[in-house]
Protein backbone atom coordinates (compact mmCIF):
# COMPACT_ATOMS: atom_id res chain seq x y z
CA UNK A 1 86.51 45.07 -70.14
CA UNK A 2 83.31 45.73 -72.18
CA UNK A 3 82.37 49.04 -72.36
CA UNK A 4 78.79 50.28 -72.95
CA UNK A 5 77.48 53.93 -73.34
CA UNK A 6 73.98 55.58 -73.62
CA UNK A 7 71.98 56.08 -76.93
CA UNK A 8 71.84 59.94 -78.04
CA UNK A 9 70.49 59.45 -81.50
CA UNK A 10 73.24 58.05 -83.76
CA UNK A 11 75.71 58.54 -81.37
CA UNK A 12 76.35 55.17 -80.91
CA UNK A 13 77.54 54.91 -84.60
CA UNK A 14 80.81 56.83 -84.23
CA UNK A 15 81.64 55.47 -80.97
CA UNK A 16 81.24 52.14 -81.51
CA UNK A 17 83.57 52.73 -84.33
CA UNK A 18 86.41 54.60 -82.42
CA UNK A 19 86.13 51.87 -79.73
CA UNK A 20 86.34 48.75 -81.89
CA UNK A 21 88.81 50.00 -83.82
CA UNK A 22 90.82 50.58 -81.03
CA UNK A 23 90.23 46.94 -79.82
CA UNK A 24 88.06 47.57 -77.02
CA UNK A 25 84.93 44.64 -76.60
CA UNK A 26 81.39 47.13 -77.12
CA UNK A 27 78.74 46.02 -76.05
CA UNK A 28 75.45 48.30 -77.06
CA UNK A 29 72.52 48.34 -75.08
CA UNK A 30 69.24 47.87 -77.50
CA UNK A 31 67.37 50.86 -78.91
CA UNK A 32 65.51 53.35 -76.33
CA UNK A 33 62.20 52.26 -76.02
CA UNK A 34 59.15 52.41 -73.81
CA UNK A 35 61.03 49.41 -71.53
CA UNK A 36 64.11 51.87 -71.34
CA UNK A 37 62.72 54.33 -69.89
CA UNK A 38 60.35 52.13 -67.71
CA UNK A 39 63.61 51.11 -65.68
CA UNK A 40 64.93 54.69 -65.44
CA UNK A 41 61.66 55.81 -64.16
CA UNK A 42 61.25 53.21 -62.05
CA UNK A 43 64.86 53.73 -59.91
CA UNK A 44 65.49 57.32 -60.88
CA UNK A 45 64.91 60.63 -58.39
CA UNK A 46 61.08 61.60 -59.74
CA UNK A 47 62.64 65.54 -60.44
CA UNK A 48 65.45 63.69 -62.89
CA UNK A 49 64.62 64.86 -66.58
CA UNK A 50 64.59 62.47 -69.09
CA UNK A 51 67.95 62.10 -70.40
CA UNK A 52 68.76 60.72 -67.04
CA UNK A 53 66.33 57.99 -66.59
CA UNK A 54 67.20 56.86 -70.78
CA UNK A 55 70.64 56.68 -69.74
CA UNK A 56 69.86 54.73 -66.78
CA UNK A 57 67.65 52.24 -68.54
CA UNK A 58 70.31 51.98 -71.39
CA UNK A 59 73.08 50.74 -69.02
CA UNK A 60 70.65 48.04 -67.38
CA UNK A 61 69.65 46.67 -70.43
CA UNK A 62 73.36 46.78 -71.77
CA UNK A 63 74.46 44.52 -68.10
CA UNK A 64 71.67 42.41 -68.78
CA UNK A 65 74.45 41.74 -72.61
CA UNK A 66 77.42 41.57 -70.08
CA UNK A 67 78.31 45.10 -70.20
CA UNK A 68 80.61 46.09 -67.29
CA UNK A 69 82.16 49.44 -68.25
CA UNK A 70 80.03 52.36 -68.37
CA UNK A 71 81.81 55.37 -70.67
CA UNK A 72 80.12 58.48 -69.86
CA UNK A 73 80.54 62.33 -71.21
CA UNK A 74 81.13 64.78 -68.13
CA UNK A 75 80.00 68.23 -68.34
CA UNK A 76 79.69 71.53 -65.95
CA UNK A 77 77.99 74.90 -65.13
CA UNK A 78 74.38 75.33 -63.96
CA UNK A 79 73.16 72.36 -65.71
CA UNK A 80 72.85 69.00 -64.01
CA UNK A 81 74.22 67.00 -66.40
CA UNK A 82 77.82 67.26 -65.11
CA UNK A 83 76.33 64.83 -62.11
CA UNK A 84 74.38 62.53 -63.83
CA UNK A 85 77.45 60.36 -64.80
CA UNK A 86 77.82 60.02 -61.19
CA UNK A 87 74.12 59.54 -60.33
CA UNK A 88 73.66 57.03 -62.54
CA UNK A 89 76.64 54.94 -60.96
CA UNK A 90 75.52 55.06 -57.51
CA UNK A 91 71.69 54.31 -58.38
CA UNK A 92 73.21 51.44 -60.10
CA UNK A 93 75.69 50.28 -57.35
CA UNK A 94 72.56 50.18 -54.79
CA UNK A 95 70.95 48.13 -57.26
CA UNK A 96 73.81 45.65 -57.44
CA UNK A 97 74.86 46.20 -60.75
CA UNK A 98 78.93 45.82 -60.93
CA UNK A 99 79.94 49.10 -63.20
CA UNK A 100 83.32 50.66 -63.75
CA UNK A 101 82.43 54.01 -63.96
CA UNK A 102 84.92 56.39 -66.87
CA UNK A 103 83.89 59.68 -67.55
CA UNK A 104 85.25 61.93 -70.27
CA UNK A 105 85.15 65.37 -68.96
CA UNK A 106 85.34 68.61 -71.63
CA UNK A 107 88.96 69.40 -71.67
CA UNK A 108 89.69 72.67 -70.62
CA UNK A 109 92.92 73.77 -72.16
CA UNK A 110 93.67 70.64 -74.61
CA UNK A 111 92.79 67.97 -75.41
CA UNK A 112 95.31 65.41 -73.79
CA UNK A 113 93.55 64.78 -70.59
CA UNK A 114 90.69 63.05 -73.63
CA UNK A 115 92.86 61.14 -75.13
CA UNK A 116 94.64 59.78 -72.08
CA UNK A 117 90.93 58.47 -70.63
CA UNK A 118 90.43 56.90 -74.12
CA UNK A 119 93.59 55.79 -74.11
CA UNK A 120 93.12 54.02 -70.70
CA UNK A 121 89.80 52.55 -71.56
CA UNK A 122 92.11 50.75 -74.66
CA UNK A 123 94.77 49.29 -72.77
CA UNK A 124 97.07 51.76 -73.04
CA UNK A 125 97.31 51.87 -76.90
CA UNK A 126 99.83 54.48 -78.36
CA UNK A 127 99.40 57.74 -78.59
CA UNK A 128 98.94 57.11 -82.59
CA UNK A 129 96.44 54.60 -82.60
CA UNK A 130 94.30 56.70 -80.30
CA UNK A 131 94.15 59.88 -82.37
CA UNK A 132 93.75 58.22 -85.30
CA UNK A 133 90.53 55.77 -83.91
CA UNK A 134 89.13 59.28 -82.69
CA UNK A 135 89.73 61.19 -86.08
CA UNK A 136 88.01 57.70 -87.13
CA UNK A 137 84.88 58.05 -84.87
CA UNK A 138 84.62 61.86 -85.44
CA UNK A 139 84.71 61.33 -89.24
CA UNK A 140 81.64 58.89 -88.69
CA UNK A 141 80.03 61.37 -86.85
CA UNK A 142 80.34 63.96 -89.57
CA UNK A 143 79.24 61.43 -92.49
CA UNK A 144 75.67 60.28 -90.42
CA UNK A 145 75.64 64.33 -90.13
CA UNK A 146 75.73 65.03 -93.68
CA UNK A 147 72.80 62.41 -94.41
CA UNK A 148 71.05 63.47 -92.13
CA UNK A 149 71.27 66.79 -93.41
CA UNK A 150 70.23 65.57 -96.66
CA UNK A 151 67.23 63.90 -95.17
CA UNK A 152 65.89 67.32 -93.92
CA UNK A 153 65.80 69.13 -97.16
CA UNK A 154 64.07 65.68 -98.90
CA UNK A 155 61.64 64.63 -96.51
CA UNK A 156 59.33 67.40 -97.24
CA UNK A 157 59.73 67.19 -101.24
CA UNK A 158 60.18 63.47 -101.85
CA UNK A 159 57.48 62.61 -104.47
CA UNK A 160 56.41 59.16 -102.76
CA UNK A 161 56.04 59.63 -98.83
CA UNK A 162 58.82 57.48 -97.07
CA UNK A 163 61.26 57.32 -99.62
CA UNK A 164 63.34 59.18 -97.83
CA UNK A 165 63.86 57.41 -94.38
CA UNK A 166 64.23 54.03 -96.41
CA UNK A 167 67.51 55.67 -98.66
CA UNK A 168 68.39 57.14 -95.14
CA UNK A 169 68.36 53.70 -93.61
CA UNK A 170 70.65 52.42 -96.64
CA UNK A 171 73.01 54.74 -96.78
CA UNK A 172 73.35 54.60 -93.13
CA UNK A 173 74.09 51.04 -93.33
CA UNK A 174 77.11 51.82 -95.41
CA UNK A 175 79.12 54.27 -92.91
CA UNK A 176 78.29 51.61 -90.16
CA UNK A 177 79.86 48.58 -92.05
CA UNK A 178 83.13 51.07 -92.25
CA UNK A 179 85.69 48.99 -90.23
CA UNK A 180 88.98 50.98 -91.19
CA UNK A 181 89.31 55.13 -91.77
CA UNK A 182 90.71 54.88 -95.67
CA UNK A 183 87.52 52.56 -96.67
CA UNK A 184 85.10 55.46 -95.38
CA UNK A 185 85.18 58.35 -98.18
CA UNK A 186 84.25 55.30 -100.70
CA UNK A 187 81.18 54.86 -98.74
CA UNK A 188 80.42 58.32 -98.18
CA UNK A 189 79.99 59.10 -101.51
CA UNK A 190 78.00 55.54 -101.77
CA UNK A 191 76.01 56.68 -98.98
CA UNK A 192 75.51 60.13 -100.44
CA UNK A 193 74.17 58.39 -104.14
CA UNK A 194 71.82 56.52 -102.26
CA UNK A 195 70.23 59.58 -100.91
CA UNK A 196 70.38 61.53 -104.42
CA UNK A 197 68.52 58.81 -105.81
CA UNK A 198 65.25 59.45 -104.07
CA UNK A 199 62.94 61.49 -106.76
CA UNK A 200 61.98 65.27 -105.72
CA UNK A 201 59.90 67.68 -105.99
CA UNK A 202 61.93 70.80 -105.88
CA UNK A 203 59.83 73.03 -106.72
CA UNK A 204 57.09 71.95 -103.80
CA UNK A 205 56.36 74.83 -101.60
CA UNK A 206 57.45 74.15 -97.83
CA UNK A 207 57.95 76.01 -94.70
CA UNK A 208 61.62 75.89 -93.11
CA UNK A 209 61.78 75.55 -88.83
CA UNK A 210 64.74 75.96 -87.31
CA UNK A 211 65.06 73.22 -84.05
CA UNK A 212 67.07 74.68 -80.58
CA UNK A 213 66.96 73.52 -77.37
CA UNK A 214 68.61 70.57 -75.09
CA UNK A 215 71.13 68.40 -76.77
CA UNK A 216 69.71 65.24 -75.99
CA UNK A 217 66.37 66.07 -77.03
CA UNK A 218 67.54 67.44 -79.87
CA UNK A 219 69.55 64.48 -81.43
CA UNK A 220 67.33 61.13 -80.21
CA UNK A 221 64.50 60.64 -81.89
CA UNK A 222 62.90 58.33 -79.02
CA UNK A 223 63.10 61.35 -76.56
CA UNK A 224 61.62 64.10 -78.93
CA UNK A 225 58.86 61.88 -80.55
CA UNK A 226 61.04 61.85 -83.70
CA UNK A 227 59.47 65.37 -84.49
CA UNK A 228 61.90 65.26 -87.76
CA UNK A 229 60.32 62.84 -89.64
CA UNK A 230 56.97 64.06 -88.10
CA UNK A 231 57.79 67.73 -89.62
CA UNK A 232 58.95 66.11 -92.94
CA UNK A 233 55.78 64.55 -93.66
CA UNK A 234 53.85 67.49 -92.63
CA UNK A 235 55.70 69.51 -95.64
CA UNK A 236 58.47 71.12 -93.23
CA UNK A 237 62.13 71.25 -94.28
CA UNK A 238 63.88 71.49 -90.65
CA UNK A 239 67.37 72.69 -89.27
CA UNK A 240 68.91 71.05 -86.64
CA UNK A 241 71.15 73.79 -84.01
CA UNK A 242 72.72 71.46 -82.97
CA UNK A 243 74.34 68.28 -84.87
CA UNK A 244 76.90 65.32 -82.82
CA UNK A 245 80.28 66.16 -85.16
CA UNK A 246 79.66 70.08 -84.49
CA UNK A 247 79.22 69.51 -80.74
CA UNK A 248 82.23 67.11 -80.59
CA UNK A 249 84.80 70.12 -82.60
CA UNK A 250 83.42 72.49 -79.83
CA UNK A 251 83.32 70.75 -76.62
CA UNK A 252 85.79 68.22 -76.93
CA UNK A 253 88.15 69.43 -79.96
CA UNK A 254 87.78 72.46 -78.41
CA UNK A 255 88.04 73.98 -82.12
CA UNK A 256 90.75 72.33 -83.31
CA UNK A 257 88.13 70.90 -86.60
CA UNK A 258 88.20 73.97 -89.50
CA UNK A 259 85.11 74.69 -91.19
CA UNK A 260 82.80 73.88 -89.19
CA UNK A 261 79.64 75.61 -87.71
CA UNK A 262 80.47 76.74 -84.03
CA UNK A 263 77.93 77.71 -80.97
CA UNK A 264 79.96 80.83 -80.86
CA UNK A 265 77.81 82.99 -83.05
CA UNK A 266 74.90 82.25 -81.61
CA UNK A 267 76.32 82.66 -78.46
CA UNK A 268 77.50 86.27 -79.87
CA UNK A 269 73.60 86.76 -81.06
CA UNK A 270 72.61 85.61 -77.66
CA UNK A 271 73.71 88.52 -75.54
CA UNK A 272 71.64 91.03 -76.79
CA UNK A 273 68.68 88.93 -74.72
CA UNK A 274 70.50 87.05 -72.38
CA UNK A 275 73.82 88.24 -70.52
CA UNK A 276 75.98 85.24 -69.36
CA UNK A 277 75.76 81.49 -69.18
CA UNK A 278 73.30 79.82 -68.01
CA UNK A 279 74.70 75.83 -68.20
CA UNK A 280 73.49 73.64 -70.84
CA UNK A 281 72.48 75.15 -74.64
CA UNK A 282 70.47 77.86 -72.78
CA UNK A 283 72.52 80.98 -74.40
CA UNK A 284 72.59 78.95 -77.66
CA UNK A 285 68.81 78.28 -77.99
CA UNK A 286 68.33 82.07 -77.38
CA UNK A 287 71.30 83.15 -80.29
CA UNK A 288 69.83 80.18 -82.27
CA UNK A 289 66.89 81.32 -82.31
CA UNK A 290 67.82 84.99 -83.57
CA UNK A 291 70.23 83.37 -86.23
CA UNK A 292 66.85 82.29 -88.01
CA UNK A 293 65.50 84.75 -88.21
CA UNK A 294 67.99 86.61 -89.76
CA UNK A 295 68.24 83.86 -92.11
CA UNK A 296 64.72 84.17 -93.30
CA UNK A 297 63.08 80.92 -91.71
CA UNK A 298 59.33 80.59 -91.06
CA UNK A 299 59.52 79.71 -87.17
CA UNK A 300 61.32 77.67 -84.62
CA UNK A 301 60.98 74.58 -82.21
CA UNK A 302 62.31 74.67 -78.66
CA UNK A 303 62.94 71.29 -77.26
CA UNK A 304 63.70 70.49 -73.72
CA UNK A 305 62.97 67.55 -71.12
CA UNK A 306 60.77 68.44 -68.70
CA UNK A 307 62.98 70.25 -65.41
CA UNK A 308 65.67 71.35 -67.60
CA UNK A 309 66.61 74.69 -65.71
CA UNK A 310 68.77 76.07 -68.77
CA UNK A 311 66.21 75.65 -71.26
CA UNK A 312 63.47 77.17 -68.80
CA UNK A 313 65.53 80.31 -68.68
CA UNK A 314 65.51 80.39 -72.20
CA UNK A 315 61.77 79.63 -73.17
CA UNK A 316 61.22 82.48 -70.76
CA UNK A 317 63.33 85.01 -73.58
CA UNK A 318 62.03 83.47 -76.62
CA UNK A 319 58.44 85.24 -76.51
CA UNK A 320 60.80 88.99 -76.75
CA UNK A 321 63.07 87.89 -79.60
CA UNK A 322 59.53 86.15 -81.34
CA UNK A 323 58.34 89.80 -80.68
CA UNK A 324 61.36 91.80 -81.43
CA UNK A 325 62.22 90.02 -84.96
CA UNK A 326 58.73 88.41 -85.75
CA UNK A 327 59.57 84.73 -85.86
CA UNK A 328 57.17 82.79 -84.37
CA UNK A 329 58.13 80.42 -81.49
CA UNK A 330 56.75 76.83 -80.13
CA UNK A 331 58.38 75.02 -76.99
CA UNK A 332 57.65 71.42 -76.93
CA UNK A 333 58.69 70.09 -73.48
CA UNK A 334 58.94 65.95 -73.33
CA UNK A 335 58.91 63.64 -70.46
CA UNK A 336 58.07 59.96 -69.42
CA UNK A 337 53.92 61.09 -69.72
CA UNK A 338 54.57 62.77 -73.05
CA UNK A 339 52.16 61.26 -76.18
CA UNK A 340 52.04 60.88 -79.51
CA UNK A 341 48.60 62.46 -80.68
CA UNK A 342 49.46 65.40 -78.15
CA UNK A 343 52.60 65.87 -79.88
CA UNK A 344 50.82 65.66 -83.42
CA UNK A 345 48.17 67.82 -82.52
CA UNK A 346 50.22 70.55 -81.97
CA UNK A 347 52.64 70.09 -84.69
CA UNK A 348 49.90 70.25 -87.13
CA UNK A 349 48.64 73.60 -85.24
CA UNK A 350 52.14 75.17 -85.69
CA UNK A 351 52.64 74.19 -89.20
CA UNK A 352 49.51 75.72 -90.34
CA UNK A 353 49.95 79.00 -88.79
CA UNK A 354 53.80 78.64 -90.73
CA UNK A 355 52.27 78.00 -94.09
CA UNK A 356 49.46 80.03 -93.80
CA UNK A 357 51.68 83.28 -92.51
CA UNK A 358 53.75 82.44 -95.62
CA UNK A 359 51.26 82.04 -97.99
CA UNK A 360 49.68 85.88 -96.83
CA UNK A 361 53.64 87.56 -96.94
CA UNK A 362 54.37 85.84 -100.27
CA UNK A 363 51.01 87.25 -101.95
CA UNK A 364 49.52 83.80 -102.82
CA UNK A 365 46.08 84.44 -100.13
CA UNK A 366 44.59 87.92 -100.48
CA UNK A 367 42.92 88.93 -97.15
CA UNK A 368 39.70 90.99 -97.43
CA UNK A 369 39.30 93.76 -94.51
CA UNK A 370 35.52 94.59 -94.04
């Protein structure tokens, strides 16, 4: 058996360490790229959003490496990515590819039924082993969290201008080389020495945005135009909703992690706009969305692939809570035509309106009325 999966940002770090530690043969399909998502566009339905047609490029470039095993997240609700698992498989079937097909559905009372499809995609493995190879991957996916984290406060105040995604790169490079659980809080705090090492400017002036929206467009960088780094340079210190280890204690831990920031405030903040679930993050982007503006930040990004029905419903509420609690609002919506200068463009519009907004409610412009 050799197992593949699809790219969602740095996913593929903390599940190609669960796997291999639990002996299975991974075998990861390249980077996303413009050839990915020619293939998925090429043999995907044209109404698919973008997440599908990555994912189905991924898995034919990871065949093309021997792949055979595709290990797929499940979901359910309005949104359509509780099919795509199964979309995916049969587009691939009529195109002759030879997939196993093992989808790990969200548990819905505990989290045994989990364990016993990772357990069957390791040969049967004990009980032990498992657990501890997913505390493994889910501590990986909480370290590339934390730099990441990092990154977002020191993009926009890093003295020389890509400092930052170099120590990032490093230190990242540390948690992957991690081949057993007790060697990883050494290179944590590696990792994290690598990042403190980058010189700041702390006292710069930047704007903070807040980023909601679809989870897949959120976390991978080749689907949203890597609008982080794009933000950084532009002087904006982001905040992700959404992050891989907080999605993984809600969906899949179903809580079980302490400490941890949890959808269900923002789901809480959510209902004053928007009354039950709509599938996807739709009732999170909405609560998201309020949460920062309580919190004092200068605007937020909604990003979605193009079709995504959950996300519609909320870019439809975001103009009212914009209105109600005076945080200005952008929706960026990517696809297979989206480009790079477009992108930029209106970044660059955004950001100004952010700084110069800021600059007139913290005094530092003085507007003459004639």
């Amino acid at each position: 058996m050799k197992v593949t999966y699809p790219h969602m940002g740095y996913m593929w770090i903390c599940v190609k360490a669960m796997l291999e530690y639990l002996g299975v043969d991974v075998v990861l399909p390249p980077p996303s790229s413009k050839k990915t998502l020619s293939f998925g566009v090429k043999h995907a339905p044209e109404f698919a959003c973008m997440p599908l047609k990555l994912n189905l490029g991924n898995f034919m470039e990871a065949a093309e490496l021997g792949a055979d095993t595709i290990v797929m997240a499940g979901g359910c609700g309005p949104c359509r990515f509780g099919y795509y698992a199964q979309v995916e498989h049969a587009i691939l079937e009529d195109l002759g590819y030879k997939y196993q097909l093992v989808v790990l559905e969200p548990p819905e009372k505990h989290i045994g039924e989990l364990l016993g499809k990772i357990r069957h995609i390791t040969g049967n493995r004990s009980w032990r082993q498992v657990i501890r190879g997913v505390r493994f991957g889910y501590h990986k996916a909480q370290a590339v969290d934390e730099l990441e984290k990092m990154a977002y406060y020191m993009r926009p105040r890093e003295i020389t201008a890509g400092e930052t995604d170099l120590a990032l790169n490093r230190a990242l490079k540390e948690i992957i080389a991690v081949k057993a659980p007790e060697e990883l809080p050494a290179a944590r705090e590696k990792a994290a020495q690598i990042m403190r090492a980058v010189p700041l400017d702390r006292q710069r002036k930047v704007v903070r945005v807040g980023l909601v929206g679809e989870i897949y467009t959120l976390l991978d960088p080749f689907a949203n135009q890597d609008i982080e780094r794009k933000l950084g340079r532009m002087g904006v210190e982001v905040d992700r909703s959404i992050h891989l280890s907080e999605w993984i204690n809600d969906h899949l831990f179903l809580g079980l992690a302490k400490n941890m920031r949890s959808s269900k405030l923002a789901k809480q903040k959510a209902l004053a706009y928007l009354g039950h679930f709509v599938g996807g993050h739709g009732m999170e982007t909405v609560g998201n969305t309020v949460l920062y503006a309580e919190q004092g930040f200068d605007g937020v990004i909604q990003l979605l692939p193009f079709t995504c029905m959950p996300e519609i419903v909320a870019q439809s509420i975001l103009p009212k809570v914009s209105a109600d609690l005076g945080i200005p609002t952008m929706t960026l919506i990517v696809d297979e035509q989206s480009g790079d200068a477009g992108v930029v463009t209106r970044l660059e519009a955004f950001v100004d309106l952010l700084m110069r907004k800021k600059e007139i409610r913290e005094g530092s412009v003085k507007c003459t009325v004639i």
